[in-house]
C-alpha atoms as a PDB file:
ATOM      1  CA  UNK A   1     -94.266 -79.141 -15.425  1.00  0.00           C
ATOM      2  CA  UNK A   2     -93.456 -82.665 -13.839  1.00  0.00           C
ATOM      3  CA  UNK A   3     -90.065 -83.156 -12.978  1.00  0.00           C
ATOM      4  CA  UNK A   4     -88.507 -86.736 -14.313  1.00  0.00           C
ATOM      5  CA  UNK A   5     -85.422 -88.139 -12.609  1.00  0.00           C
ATOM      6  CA  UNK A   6     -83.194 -89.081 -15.159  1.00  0.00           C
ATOM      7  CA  UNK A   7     -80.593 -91.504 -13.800  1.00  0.00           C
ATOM      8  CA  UNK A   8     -77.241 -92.293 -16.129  1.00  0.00           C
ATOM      9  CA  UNK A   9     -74.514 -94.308 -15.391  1.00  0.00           C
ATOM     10  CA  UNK A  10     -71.844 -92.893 -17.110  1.00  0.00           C
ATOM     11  CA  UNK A  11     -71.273 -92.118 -20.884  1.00  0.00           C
ATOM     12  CA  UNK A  12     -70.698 -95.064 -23.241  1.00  0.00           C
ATOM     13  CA  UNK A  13     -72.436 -98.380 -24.267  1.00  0.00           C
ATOM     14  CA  UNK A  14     -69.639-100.373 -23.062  1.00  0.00           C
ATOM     15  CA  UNK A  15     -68.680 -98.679 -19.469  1.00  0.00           C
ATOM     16  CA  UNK A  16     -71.468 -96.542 -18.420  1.00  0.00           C
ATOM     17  CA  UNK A  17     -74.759 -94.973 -20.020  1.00  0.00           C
ATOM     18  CA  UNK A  18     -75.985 -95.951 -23.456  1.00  0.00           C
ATOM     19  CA  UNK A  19     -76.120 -92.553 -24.905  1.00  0.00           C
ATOM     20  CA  UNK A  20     -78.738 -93.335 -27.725  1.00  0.00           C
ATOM     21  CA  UNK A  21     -81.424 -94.328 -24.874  1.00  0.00           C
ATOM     22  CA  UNK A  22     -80.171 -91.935 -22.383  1.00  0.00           C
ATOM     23  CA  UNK A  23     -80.460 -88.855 -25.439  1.00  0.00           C
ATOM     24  CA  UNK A  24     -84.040 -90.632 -26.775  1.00  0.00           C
ATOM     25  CA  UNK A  25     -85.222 -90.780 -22.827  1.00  0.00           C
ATOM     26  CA  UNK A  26     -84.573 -86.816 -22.814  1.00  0.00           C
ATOM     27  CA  UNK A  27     -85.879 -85.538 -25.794  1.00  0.00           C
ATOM     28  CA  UNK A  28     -88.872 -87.658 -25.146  1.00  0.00           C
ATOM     29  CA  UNK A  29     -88.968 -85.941 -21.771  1.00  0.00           C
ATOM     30  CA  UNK A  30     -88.699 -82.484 -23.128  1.00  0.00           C
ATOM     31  CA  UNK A  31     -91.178 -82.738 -26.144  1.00  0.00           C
ATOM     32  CA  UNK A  32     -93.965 -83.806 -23.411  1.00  0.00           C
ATOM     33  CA  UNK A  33     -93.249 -80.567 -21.505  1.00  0.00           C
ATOM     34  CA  UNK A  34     -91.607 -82.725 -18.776  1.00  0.00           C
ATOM     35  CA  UNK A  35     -87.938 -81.341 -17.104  1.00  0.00           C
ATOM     36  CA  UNK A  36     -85.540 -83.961 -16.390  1.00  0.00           C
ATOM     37  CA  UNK A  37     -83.085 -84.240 -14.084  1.00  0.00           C
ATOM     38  CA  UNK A  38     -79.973 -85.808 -14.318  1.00  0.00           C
ATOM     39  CA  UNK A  39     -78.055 -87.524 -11.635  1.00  0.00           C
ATOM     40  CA  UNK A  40     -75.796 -90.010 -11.497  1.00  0.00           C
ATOM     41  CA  UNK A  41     -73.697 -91.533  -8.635  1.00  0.00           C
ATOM     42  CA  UNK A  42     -70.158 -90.140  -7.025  1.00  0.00           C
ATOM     43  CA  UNK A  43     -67.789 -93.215  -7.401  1.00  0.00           C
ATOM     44  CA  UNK A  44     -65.417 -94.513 -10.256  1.00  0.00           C
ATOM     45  CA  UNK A  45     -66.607 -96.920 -13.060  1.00  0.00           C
ATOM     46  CA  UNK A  46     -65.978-100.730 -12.482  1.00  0.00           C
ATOM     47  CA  UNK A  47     -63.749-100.037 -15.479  1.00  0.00           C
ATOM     48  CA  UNK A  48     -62.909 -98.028 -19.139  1.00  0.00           C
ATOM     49  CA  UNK A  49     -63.795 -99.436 -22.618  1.00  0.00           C
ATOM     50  CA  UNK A  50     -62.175 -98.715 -25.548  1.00  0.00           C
ATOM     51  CA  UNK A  51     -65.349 -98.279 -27.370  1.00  0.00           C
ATOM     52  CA  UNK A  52     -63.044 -98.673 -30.756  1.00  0.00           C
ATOM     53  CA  UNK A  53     -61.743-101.670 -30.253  1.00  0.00           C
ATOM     54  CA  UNK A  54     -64.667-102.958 -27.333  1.00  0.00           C
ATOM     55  CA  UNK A  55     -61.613-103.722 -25.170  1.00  0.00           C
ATOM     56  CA  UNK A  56     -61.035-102.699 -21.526  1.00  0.00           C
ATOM     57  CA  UNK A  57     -58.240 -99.920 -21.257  1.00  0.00           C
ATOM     58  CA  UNK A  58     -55.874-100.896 -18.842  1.00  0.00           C
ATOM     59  CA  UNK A  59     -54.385 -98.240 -16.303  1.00  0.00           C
ATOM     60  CA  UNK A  60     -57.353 -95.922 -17.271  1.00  0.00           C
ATOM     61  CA  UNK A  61     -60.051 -94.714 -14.676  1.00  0.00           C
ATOM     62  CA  UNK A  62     -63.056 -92.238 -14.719  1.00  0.00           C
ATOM     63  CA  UNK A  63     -65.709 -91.118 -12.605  1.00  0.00           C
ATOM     64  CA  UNK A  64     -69.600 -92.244 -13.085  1.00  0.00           C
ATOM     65  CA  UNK A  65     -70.708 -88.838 -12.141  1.00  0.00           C
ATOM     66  CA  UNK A  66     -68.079 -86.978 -14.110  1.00  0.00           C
ATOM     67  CA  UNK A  67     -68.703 -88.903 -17.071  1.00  0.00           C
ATOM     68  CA  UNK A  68     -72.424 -88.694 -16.990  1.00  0.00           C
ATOM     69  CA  UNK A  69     -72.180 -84.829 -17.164  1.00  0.00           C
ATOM     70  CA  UNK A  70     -71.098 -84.944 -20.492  1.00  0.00           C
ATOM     71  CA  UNK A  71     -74.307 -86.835 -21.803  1.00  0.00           C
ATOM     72  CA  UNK A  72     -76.686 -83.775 -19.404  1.00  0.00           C
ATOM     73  CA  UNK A  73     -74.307 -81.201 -20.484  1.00  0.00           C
ATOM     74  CA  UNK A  74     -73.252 -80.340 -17.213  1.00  0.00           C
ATOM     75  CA  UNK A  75     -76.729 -79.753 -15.552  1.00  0.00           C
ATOM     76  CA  UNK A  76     -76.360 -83.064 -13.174  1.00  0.00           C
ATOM     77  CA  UNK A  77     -77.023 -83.656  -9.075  1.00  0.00           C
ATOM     78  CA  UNK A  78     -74.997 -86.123  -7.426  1.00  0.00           C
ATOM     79  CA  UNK A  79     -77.750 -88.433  -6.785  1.00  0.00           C
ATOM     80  CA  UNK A  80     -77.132 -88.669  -2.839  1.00  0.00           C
ATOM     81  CA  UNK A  81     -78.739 -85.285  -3.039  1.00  0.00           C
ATOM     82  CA  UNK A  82     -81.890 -86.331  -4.536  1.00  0.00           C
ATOM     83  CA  UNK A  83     -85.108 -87.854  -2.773  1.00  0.00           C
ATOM     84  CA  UNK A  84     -88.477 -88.851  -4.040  1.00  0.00           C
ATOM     85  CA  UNK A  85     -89.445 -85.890  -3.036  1.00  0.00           C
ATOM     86  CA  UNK A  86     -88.050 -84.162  -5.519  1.00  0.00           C
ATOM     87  CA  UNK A  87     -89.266 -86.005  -8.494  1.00  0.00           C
ATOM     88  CA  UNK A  88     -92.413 -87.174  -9.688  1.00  0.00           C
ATOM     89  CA  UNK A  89     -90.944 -90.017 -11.680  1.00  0.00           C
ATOM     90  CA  UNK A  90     -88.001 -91.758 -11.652  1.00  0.00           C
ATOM     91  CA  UNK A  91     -86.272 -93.373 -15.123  1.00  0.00           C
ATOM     92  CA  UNK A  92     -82.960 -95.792 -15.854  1.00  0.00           C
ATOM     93  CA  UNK A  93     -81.690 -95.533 -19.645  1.00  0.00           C
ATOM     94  CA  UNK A  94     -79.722 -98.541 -19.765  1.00  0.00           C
ATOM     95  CA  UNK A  95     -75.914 -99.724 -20.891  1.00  0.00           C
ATOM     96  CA  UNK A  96     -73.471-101.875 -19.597  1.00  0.00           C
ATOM     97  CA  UNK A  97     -73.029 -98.652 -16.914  1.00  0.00           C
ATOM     98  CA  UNK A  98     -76.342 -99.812 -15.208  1.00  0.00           C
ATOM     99  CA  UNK A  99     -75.140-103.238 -14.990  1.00  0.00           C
ATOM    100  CA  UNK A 100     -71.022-102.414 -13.874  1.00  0.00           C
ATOM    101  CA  UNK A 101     -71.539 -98.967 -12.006  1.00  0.00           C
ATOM    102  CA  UNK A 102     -75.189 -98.778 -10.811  1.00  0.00           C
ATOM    103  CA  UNK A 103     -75.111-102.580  -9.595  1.00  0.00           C
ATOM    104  CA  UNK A 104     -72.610-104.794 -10.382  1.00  0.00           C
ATOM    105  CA  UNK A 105     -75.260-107.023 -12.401  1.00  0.00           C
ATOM    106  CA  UNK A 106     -72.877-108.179 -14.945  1.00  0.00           C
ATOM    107  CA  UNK A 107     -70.239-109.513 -13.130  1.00  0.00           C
ATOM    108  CA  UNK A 108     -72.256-111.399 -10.341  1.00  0.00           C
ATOM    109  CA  UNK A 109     -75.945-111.833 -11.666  1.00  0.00           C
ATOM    110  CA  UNK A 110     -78.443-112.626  -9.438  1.00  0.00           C
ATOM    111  CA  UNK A 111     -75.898-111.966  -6.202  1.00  0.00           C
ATOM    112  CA  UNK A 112     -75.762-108.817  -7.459  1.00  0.00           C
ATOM    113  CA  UNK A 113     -74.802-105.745  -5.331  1.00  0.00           C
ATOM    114  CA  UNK A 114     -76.544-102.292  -5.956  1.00  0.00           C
ATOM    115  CA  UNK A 115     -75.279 -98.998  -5.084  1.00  0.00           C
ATOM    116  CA  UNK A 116     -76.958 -97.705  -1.866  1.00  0.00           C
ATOM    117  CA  UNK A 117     -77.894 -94.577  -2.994  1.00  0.00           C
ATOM    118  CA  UNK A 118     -79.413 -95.910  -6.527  1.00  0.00           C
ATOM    119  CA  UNK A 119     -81.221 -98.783  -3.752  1.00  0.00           C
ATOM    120  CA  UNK A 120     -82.272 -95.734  -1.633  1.00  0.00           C
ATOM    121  CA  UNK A 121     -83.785 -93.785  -4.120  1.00  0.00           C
ATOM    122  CA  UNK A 122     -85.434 -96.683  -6.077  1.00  0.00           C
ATOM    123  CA  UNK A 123     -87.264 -97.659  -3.006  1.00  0.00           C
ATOM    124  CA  UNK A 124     -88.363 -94.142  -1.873  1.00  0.00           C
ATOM    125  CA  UNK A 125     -89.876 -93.629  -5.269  1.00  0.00           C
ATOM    126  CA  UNK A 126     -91.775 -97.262  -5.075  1.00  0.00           C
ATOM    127  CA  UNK A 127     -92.694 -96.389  -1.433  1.00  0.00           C
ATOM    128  CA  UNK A 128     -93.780 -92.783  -2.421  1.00  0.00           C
ATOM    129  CA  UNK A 129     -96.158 -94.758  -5.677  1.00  0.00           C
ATOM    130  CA  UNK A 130     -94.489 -92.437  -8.241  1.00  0.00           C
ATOM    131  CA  UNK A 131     -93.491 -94.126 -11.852  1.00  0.00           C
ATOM    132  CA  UNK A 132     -90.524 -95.594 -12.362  1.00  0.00           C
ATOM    133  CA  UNK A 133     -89.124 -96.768 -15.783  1.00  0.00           C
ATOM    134  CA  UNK A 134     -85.821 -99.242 -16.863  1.00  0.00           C
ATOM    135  CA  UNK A 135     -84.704 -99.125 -20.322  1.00  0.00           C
ATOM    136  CA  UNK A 136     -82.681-101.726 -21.765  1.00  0.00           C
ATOM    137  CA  UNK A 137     -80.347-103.729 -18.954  1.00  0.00           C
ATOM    138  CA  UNK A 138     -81.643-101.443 -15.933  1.00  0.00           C
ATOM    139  CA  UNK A 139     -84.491-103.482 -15.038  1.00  0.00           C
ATOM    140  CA  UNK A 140     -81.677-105.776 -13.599  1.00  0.00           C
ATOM    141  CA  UNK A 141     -81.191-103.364 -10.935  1.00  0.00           C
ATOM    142  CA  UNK A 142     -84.964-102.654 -10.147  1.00  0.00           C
ATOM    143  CA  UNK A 143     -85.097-106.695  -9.485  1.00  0.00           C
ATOM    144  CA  UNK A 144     -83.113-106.914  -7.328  1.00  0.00           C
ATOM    145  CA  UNK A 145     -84.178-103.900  -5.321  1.00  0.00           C
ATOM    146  CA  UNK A 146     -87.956-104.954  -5.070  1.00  0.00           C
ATOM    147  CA  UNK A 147     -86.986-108.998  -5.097  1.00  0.00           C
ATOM    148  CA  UNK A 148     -85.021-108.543  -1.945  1.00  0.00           C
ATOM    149  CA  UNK A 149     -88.164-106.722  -0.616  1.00  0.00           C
ATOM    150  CA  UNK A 150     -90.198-109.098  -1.275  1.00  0.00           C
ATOM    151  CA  UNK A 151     -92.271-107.107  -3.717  1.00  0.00           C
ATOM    152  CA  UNK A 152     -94.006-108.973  -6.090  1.00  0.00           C
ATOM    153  CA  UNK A 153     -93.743-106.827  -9.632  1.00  0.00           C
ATOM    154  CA  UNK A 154     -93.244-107.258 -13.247  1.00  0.00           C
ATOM    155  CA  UNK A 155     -90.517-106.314 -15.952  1.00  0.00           C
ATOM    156  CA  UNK A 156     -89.325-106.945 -19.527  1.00  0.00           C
ATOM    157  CA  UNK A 157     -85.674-107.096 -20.950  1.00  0.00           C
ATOM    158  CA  UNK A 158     -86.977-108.267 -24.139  1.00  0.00           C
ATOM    159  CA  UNK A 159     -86.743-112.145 -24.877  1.00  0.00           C
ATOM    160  CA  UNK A 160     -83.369-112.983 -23.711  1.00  0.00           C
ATOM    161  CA  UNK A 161     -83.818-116.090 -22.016  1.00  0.00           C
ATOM    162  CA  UNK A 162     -80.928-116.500 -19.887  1.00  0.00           C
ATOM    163  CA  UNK A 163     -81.431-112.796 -18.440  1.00  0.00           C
ATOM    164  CA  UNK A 164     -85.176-113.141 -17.978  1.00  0.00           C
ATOM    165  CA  UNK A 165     -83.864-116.372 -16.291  1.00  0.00           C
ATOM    166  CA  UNK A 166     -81.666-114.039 -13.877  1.00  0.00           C
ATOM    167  CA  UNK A 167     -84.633-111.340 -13.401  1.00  0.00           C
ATOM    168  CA  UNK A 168     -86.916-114.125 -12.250  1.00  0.00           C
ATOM    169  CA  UNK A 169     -84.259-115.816  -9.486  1.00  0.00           C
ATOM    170  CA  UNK A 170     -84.356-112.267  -8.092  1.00  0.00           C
ATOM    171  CA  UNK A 171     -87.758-112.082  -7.918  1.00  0.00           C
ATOM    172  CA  UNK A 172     -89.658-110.635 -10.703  1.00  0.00           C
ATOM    173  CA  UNK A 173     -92.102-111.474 -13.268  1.00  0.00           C
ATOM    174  CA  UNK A 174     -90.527-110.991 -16.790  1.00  0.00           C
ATOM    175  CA  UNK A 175     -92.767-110.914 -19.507  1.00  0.00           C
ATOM    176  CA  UNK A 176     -91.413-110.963 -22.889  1.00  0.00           C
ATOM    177  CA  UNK A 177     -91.547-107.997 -25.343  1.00  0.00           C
ATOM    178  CA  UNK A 178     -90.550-106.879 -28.565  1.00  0.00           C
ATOM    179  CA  UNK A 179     -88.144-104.096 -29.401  1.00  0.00           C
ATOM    180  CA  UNK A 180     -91.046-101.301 -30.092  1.00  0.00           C
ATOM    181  CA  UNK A 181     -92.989-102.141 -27.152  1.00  0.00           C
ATOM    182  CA  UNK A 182     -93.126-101.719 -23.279  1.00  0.00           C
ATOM    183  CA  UNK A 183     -94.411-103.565 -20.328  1.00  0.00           C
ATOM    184  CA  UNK A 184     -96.425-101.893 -17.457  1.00  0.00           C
ATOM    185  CA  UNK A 185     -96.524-103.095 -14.128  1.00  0.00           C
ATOM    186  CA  UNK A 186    -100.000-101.256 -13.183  1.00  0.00           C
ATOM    187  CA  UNK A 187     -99.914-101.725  -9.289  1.00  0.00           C
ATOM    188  CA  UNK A 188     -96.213-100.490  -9.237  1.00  0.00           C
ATOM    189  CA  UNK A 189     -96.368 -97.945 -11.716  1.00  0.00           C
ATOM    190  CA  UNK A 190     -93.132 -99.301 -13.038  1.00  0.00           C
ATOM    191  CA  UNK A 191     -92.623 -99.183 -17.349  1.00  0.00           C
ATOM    192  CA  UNK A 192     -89.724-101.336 -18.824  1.00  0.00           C
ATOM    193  CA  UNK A 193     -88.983-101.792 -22.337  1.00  0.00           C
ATOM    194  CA  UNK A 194     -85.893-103.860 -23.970  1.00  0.00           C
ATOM    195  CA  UNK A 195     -83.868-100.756 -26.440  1.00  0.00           C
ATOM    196  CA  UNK A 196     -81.005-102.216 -27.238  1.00  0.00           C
ATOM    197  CA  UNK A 197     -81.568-105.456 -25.752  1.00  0.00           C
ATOM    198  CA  UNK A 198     -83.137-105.818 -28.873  1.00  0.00           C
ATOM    199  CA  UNK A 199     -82.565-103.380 -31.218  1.00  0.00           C
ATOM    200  CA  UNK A 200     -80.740-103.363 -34.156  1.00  0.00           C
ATOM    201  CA  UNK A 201     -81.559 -99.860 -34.795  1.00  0.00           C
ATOM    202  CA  UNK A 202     -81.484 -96.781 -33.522  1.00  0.00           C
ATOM    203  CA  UNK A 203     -85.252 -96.477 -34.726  1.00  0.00           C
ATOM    204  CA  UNK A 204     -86.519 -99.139 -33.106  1.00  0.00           C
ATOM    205  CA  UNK A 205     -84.935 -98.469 -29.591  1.00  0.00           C
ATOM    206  CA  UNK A 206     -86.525 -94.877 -30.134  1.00  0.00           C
ATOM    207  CA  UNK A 207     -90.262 -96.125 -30.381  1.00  0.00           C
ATOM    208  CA  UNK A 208     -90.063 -98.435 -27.485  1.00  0.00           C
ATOM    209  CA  UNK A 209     -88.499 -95.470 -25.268  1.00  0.00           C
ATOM    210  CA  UNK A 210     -90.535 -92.859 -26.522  1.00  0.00           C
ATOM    211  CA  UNK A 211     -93.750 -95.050 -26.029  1.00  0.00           C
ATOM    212  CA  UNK A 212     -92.244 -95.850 -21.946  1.00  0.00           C
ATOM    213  CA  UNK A 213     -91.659 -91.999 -21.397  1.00  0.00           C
ATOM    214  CA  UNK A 214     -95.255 -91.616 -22.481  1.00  0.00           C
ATOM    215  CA  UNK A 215     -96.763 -94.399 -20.159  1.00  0.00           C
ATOM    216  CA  UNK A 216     -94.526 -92.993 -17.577  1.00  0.00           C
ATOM    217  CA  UNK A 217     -95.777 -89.226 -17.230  1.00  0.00           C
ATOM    218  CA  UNK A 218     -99.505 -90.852 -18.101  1.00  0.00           C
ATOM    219  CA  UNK A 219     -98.776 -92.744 -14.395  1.00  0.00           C
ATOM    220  CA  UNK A 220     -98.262 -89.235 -12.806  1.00  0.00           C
END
């Protein structure tokens, strides 16, 4: 049974994991006989969302880690415990969380900062030529891991111009996709495909996941 790093980001669209892709990504997993496993990082979310009213909630604060338990049901590793090693593939559901908590993508862009241990573990599974995956918004981070490596690769958030804009200033090669589809970068092994970057329904972010999960234990 191959093992599937599963890394969330928190537990909402707004502040931390989207939980449609994130629950999609693992029942995708688990159909194809694959075990995931969760892990998320030790530190406090940029911020909280009132996912009622989409505003921030002043003088509130939660953990990433703590937070992301609730969407694996408690079965979750601190991801500074984890190593390529471990895994045989490595997948990012996406939501804001990827871009505030993971990285900090949607406050700086392109100068974007990523979390060591998300960096670390992103590069030992490239180094290691294991599949990787980024649903939705996570491909942000995966640029700007392999752009400041120099890596030449490819990725998809969909047709957004002014984010495929951002991916390509960090390095990639974005390549436009619809909502039910995925891109593969064959020399990488790395699978994208836009979710809710696109998708207006639950449906279609479910095809385009379900159809990356696929590619992704195919690259194994």
């Amino acid at each position: 049974m191959p093992k599937v790093g599963v890394v969330l980001s928190g537990c909402g669209v707004f502040d931390g994991a989207e939980i449609h892709e994130s629950v999609i990504t693992l029942l995708a997993l688990d159909r194809a006989g694959a075990e995931a496993v969760c892990m998320a990082p030790d530190v406090t979310q940029m911020h909280v969302v009132n996912h009622l009213t989409g505003e921030p909630a002043g003088g509130e604060s939660r953990n990433v880690l703590v937070e992301s338990a609730r969407i694996a049901r408690g079965k979750i590793k601190n991801i500074k415990d984890v190593q390529a090693s471990d895994i045989d593939a490595l997948i990012f559901p996406g939501g804001f969380g990827a871009a505030k908590n993971l990285c900090d993508f949607a406050v700086k862009g392109p100068a974007c900062d990523i979390h060591p241990e998300v960096a670390r573990l992103v590069r030992e599974v490239i180094k290691a030529k294991k599949p990787l995956a980024a649903i939705c918004i996570a491909p942000a981070l995966i640029s700007k891991v392999l752009g400041d490596d120099q890596l030449a690769h490819k990725l998809t958030i969909g047709t957004d111009a002014d984010t495929a804009k951002a991916l390509e200033a960090m390095g990639s090669t974005h390549e436009a996709c619809p909502v039910r589809e995925f891109v593969v970068d064959k020399e990488n092994k790395i699978v994208s495909t836009p979710a809710y970057m696109l998708a207006g329904r639950i449906s279609e972010a479910a095809d385009g996941i379900e159809k990356t999960v696929k590619a992704v234990l195919e690259l194994i």
